[in-house]
N, C-alpha and C. Protein backbone atom coordinates (compact mmCIF):
# COMPACT_ATOMS: atom_id res chain seq x y z
N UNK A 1 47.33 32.48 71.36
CA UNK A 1 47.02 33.14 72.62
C UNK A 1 48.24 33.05 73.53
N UNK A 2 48.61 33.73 74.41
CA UNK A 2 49.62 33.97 74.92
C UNK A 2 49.78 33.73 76.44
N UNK A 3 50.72 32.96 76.99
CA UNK A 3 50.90 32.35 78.13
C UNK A 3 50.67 33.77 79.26
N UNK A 4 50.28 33.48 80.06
CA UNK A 4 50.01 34.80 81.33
C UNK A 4 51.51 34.57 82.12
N UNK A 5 52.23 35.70 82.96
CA UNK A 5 53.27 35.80 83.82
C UNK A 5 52.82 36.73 84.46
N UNK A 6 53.20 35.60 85.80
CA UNK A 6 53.04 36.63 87.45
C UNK A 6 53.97 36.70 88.31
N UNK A 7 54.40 37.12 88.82
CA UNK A 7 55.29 36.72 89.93
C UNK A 7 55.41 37.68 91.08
N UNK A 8 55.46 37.56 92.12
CA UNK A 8 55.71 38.74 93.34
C UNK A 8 56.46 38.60 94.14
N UNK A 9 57.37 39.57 94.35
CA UNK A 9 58.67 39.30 95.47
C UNK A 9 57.98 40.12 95.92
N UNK A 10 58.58 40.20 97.65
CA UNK A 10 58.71 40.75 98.89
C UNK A 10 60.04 41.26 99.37
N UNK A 11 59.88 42.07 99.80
CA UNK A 11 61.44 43.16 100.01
C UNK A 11 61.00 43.74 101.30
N UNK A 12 62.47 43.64 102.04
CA UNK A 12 62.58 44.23 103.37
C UNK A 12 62.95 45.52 103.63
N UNK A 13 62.44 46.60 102.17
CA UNK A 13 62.85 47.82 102.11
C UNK A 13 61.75 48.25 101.75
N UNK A 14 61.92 49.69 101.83
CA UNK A 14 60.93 50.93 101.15
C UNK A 14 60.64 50.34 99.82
N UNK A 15 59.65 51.00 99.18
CA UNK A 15 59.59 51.51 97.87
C UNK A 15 60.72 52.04 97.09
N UNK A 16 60.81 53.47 98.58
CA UNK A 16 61.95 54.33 97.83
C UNK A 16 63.64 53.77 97.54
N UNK A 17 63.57 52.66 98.37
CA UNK A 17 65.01 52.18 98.67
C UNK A 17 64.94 51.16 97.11
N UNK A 18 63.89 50.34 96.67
CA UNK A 18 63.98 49.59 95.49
C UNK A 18 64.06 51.12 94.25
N UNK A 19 63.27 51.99 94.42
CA UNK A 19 64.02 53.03 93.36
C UNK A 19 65.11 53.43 92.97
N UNK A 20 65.65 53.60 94.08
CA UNK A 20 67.00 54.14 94.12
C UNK A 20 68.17 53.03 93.96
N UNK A 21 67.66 51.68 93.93
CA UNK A 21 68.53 50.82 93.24
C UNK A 21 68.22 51.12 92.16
N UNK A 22 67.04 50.76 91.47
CA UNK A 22 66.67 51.38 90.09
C UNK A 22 67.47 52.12 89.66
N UNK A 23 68.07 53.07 89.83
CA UNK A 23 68.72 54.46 89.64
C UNK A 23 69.85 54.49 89.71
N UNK A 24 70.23 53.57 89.87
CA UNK A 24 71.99 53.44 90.24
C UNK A 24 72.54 52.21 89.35
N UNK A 25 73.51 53.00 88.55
CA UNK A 25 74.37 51.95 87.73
C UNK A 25 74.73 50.88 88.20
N UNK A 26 75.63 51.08 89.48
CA UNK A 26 75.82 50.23 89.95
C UNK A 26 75.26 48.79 90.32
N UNK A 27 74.25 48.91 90.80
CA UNK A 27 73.09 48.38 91.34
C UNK A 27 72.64 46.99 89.79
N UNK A 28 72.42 47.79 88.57
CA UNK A 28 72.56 47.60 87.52
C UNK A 28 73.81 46.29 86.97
N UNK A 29 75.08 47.41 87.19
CA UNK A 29 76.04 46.12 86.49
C UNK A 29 76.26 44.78 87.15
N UNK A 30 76.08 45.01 88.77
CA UNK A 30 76.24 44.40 89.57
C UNK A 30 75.31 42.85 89.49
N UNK A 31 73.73 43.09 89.56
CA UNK A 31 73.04 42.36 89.21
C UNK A 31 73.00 41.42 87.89
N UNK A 32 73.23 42.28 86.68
CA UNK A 32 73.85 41.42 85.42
C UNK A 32 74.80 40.72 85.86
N UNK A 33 75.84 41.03 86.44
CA UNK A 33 77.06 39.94 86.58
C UNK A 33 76.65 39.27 87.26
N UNK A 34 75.89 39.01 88.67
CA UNK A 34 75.44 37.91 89.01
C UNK A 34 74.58 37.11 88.65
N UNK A 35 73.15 37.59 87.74
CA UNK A 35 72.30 36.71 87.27
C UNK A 35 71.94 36.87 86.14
N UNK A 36 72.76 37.68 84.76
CA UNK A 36 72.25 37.82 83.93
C UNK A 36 72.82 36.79 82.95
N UNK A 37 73.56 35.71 83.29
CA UNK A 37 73.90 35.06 82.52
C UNK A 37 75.36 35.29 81.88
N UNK A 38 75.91 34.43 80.84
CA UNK A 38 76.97 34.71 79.78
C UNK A 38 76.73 35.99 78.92
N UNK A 39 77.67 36.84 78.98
CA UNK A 39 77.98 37.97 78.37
C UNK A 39 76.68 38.52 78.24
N UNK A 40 76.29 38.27 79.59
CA UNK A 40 74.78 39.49 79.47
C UNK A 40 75.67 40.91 79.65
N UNK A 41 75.06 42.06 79.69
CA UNK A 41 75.78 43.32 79.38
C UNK A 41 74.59 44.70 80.22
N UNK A 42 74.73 45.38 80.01
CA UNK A 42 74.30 46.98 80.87
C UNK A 42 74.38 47.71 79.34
N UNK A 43 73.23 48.56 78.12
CA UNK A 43 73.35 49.03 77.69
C UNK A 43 73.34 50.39 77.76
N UNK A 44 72.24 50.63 78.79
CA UNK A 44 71.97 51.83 78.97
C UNK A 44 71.35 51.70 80.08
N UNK A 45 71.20 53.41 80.94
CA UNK A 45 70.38 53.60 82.01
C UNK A 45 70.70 54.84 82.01
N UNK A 46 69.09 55.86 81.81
CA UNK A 46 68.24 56.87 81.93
C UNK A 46 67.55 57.20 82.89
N UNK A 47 68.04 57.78 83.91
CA UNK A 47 67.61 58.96 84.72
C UNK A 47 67.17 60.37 84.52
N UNK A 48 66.09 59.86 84.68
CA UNK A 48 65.53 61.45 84.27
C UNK A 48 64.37 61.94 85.64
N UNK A 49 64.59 62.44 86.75
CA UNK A 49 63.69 62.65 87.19
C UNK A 49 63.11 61.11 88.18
N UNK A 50 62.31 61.81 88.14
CA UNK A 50 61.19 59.99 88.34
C UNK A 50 61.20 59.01 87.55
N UNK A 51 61.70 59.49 86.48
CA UNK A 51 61.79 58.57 85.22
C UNK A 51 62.81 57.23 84.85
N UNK A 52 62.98 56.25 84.76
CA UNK A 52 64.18 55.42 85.02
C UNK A 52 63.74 54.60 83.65
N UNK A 53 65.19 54.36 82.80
CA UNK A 53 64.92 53.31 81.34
C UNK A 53 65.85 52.54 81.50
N UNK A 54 65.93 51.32 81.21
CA UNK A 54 67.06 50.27 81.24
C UNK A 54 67.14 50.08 80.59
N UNK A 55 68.12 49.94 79.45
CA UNK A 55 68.06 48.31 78.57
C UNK A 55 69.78 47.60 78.72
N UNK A 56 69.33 46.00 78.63
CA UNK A 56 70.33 45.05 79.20
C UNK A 56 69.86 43.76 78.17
N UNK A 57 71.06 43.08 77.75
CA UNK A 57 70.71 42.04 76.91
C UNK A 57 71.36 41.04 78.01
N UNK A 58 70.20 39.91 77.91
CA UNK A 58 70.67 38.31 78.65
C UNK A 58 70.70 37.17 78.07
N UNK A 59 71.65 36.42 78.52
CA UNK A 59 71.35 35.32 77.61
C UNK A 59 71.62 33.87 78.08
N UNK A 60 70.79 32.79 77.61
CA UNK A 60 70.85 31.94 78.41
C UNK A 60 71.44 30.59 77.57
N UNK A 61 72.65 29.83 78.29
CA UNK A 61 73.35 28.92 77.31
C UNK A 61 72.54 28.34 76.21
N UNK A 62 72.59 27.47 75.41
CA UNK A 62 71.74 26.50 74.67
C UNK A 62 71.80 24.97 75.49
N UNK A 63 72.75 24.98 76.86
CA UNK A 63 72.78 23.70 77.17
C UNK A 63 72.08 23.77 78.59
N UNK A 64 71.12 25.02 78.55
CA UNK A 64 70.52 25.38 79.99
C UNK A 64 69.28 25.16 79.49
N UNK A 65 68.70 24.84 78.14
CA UNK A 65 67.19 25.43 77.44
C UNK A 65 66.90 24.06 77.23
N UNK A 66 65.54 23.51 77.59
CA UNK A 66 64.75 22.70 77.44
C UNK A 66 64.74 21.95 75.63
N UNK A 67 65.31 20.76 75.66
CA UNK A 67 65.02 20.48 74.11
C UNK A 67 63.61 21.08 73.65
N UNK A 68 62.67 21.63 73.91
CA UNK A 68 61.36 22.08 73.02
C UNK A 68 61.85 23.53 72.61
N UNK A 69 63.11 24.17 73.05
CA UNK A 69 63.37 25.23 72.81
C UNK A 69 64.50 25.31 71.26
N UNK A 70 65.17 24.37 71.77
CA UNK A 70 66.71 24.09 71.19
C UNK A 70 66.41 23.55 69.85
N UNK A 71 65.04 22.53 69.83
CA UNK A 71 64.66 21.71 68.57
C UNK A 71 64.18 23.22 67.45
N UNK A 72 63.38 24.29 67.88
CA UNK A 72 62.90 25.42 67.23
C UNK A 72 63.66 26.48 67.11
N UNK A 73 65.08 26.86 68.03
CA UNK A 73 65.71 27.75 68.13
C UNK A 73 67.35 27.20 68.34
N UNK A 74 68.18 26.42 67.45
CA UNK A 74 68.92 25.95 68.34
C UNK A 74 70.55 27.09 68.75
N UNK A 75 71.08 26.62 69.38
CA UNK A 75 72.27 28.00 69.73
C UNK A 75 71.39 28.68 71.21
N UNK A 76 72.81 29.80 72.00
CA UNK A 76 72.27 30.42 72.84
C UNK A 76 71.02 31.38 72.67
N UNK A 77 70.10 31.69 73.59
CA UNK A 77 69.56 32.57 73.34
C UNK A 77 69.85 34.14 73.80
N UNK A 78 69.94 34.82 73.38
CA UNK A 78 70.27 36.39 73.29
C UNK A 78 68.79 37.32 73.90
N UNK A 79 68.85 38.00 74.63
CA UNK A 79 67.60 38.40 75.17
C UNK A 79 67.90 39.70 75.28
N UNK A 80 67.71 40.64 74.12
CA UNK A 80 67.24 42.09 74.87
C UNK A 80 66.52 42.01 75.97
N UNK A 81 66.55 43.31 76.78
CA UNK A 81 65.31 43.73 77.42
C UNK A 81 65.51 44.93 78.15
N UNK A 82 64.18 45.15 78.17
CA UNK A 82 64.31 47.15 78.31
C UNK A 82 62.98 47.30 79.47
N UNK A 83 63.39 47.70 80.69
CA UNK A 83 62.46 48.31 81.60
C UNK A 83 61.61 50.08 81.86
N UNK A 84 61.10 50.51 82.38
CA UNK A 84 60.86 51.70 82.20
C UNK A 84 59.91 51.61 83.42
N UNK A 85 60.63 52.73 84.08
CA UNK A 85 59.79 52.97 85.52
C UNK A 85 59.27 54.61 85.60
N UNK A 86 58.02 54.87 85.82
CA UNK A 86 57.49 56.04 86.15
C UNK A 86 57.41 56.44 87.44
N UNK A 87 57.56 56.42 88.92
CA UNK A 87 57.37 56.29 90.18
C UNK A 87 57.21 54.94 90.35
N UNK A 88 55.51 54.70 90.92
CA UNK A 88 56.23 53.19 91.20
C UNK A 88 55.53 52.17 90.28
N UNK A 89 55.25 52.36 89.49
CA UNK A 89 55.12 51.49 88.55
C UNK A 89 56.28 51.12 87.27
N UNK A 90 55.86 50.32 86.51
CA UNK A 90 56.88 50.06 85.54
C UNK A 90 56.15 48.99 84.10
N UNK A 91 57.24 49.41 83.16
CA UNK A 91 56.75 48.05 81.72
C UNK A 91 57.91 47.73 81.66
N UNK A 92 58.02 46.39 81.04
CA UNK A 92 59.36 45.45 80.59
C UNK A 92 58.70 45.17 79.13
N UNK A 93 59.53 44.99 78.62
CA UNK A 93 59.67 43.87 77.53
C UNK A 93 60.90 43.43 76.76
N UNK A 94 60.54 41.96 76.82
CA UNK A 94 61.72 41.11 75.94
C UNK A 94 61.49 40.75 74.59
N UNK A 95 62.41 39.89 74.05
CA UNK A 95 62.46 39.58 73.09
C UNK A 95 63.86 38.30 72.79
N UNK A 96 63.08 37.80 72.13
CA UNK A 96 64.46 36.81 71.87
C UNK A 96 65.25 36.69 70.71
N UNK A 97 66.29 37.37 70.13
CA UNK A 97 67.21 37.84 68.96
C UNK A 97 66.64 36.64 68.23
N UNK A 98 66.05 36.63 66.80
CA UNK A 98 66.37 35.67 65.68
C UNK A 98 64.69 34.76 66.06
N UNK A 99 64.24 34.97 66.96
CA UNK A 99 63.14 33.90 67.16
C UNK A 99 61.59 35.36 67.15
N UNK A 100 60.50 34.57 66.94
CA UNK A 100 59.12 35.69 67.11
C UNK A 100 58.88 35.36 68.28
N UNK A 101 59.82 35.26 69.55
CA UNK A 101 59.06 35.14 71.30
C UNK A 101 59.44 36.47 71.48
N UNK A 102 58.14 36.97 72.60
CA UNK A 102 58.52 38.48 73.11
C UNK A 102 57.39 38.18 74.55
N UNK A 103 58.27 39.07 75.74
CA UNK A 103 57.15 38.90 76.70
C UNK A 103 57.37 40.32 77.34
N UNK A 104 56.49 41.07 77.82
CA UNK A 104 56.10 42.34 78.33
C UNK A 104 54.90 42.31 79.48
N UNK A 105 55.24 43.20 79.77
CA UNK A 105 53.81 43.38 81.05
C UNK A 105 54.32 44.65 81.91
N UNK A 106 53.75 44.83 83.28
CA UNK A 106 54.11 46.04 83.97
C UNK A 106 54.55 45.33 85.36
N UNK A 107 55.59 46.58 85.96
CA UNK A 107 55.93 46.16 87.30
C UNK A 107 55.06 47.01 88.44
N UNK A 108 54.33 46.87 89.38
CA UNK A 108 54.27 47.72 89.81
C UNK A 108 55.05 47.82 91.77
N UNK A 109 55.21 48.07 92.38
CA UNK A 109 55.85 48.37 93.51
C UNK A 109 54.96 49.12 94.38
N UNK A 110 55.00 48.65 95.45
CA UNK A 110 53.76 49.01 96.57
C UNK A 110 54.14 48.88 98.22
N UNK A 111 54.04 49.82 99.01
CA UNK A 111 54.43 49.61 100.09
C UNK A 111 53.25 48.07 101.01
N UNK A 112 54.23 47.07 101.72
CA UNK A 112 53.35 46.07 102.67
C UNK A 112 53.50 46.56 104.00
N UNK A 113 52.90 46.01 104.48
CA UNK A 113 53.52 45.58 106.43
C UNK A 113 54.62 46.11 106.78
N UNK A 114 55.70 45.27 106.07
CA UNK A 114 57.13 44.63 106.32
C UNK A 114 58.15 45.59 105.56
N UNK A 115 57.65 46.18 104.49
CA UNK A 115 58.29 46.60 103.37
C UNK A 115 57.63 47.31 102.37
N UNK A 116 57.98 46.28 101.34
CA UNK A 116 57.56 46.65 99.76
C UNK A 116 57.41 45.02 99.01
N UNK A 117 56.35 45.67 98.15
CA UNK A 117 56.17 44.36 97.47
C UNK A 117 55.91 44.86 95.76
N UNK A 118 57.20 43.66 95.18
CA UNK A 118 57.07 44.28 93.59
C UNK A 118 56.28 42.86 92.80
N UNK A 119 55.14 43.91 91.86
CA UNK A 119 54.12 42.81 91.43
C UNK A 119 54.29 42.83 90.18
N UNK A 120 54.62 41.66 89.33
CA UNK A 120 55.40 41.46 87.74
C UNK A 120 53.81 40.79 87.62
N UNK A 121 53.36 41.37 86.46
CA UNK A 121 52.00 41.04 85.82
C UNK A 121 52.65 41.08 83.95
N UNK A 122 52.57 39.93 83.13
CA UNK A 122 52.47 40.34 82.01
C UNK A 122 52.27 39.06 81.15
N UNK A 123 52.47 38.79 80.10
CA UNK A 123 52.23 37.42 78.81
C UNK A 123 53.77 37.26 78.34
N UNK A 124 53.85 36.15 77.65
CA UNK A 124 54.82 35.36 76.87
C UNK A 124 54.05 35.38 75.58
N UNK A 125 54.59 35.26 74.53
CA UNK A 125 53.87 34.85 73.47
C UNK A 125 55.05 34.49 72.40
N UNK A 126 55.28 33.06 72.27
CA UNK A 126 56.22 32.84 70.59
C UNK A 126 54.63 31.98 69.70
N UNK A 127 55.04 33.16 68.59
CA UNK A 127 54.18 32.80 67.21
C UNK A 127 54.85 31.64 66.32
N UNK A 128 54.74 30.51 67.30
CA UNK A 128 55.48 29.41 65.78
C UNK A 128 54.46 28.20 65.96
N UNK A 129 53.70 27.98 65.29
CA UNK A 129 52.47 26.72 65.30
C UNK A 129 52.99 25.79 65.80
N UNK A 130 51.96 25.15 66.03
CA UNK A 130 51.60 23.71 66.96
C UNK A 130 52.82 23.48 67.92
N UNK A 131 54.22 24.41 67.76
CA UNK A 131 55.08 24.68 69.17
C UNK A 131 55.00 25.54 70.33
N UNK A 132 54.22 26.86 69.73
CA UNK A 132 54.63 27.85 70.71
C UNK A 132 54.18 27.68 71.83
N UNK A 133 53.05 27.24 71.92
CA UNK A 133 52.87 27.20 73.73
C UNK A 133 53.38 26.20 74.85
N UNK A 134 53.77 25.24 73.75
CA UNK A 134 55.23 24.33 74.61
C UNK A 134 56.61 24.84 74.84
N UNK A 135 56.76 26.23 74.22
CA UNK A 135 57.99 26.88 74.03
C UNK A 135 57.75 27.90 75.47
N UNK A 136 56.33 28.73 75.10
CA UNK A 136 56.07 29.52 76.46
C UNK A 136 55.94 28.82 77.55
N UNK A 137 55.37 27.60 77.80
CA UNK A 137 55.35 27.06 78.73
C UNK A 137 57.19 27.20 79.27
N UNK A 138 57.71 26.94 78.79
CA UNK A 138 59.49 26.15 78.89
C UNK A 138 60.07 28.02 79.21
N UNK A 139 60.10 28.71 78.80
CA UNK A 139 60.45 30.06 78.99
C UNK A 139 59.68 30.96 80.46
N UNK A 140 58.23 30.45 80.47
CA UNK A 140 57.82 30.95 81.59
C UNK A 140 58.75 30.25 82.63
N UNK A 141 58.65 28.96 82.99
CA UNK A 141 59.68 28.47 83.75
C UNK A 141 61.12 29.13 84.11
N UNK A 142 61.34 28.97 83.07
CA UNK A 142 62.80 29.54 82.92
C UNK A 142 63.08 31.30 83.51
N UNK A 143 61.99 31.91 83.44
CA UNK A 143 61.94 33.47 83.41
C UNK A 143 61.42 33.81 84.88
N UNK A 144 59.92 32.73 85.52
CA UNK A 144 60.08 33.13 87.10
C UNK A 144 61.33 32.02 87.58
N UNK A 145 61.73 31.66 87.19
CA UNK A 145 63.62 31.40 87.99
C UNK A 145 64.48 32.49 88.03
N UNK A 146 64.30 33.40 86.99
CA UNK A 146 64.97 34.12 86.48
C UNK A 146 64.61 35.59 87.89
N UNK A 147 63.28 35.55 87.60
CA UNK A 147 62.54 36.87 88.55
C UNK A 147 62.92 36.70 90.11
N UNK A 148 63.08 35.24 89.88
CA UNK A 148 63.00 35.16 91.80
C UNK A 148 64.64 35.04 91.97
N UNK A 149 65.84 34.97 91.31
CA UNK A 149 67.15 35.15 91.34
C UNK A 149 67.54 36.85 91.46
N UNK A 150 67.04 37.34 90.32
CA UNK A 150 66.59 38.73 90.65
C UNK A 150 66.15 39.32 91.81
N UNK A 151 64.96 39.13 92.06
CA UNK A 151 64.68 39.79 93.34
C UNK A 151 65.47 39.12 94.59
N UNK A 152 66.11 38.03 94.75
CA UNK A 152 67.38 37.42 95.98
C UNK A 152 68.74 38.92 95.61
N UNK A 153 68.87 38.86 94.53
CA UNK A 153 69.89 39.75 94.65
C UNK A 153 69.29 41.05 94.83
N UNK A 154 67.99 41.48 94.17
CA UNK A 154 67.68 42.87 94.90
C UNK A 154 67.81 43.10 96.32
N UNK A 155 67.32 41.72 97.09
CA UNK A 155 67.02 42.02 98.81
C UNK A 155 68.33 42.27 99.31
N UNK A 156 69.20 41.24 98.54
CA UNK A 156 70.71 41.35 99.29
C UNK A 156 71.40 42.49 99.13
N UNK A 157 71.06 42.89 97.70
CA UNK A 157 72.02 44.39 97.29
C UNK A 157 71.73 45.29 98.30
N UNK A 158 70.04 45.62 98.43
CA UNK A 158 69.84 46.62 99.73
C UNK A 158 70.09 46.16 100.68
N UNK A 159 70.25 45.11 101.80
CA UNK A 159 70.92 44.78 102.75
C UNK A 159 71.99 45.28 102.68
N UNK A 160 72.56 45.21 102.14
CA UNK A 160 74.50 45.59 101.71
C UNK A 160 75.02 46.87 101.56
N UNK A 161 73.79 47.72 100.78
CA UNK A 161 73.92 49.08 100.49
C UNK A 161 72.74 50.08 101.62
């Protein structure tokens, strides 16, 4: 059974203003270089319309990962991952090169009060007995660190831009 992931940032912008980062390369390489880790990368980005596709591989040292990770997987981990936004919703999913962990769910984006608020709803799941849910446990961790570094640089990028 598969670990649940939530997380919700708050943004001092539109909707439309978090799209249109969406939509912009820039916006893109920029964020990898600050939080995507060692030789995380920008593979692609698809504009089509309303339509927005990412994919970006991340990766996180082997001397950043919890021994319950390192004992089952040892070396860096390599993280595809590919977003896809329709207006204001969205799906992610990862995966971790060489291991059976994958986590997916939807984003969705909603105007508040103040702003906008983006709501990450989805599961973790590594298939390896009597470890994996000490592994998801250790990755969920690791991944809302990951979401809430992310969304610091989303708020700042639109401040800036």
């Amino acid at each position: 059974m598969a670990t649940p992931l939530a997380f919700t940032a708050h943004y001092a912008h539109s909707v439309a203003a978090l799209r249109a980062a969406y939509s912009d390369e820039q916006y893109w390489k920029a964020r990898i270089a600050e939080v995507g880790g060692p030789d995380a990368r920008l593979d692609s980005l698809h504009v089509d319309g309303d339509n927005v596709r990412i994919s970006l591989v991340q990766a996180i040292p082997a001397d950043q990962l919890p021994p319950a990770i390192t004992a089952v997987r040892p070396g860096d981990l390599v993280i595809p991952r590919t977003e896809t936004y329709t207006g204001d919703t969205g799906t992610f999913e990862a995966h971790v090169d060489g291991a059976p962990a994958t986590v997916r769910g939807t984003v969705t984006l909603a105007a508040d009060g103040t702003g906008s608020t983006g709501t990450i709803s989805g599961e973790i799941d590594v298939k390896i007995p009597l470890f994996g849910k000490k592994i998801e446990a250790a990755i969920s961790e690791r991944l809302l660190e990951l979401l809430d570094n992310e969304a610091k640089f989303t708020e700042n990028w639109l401040n800036a831009h």
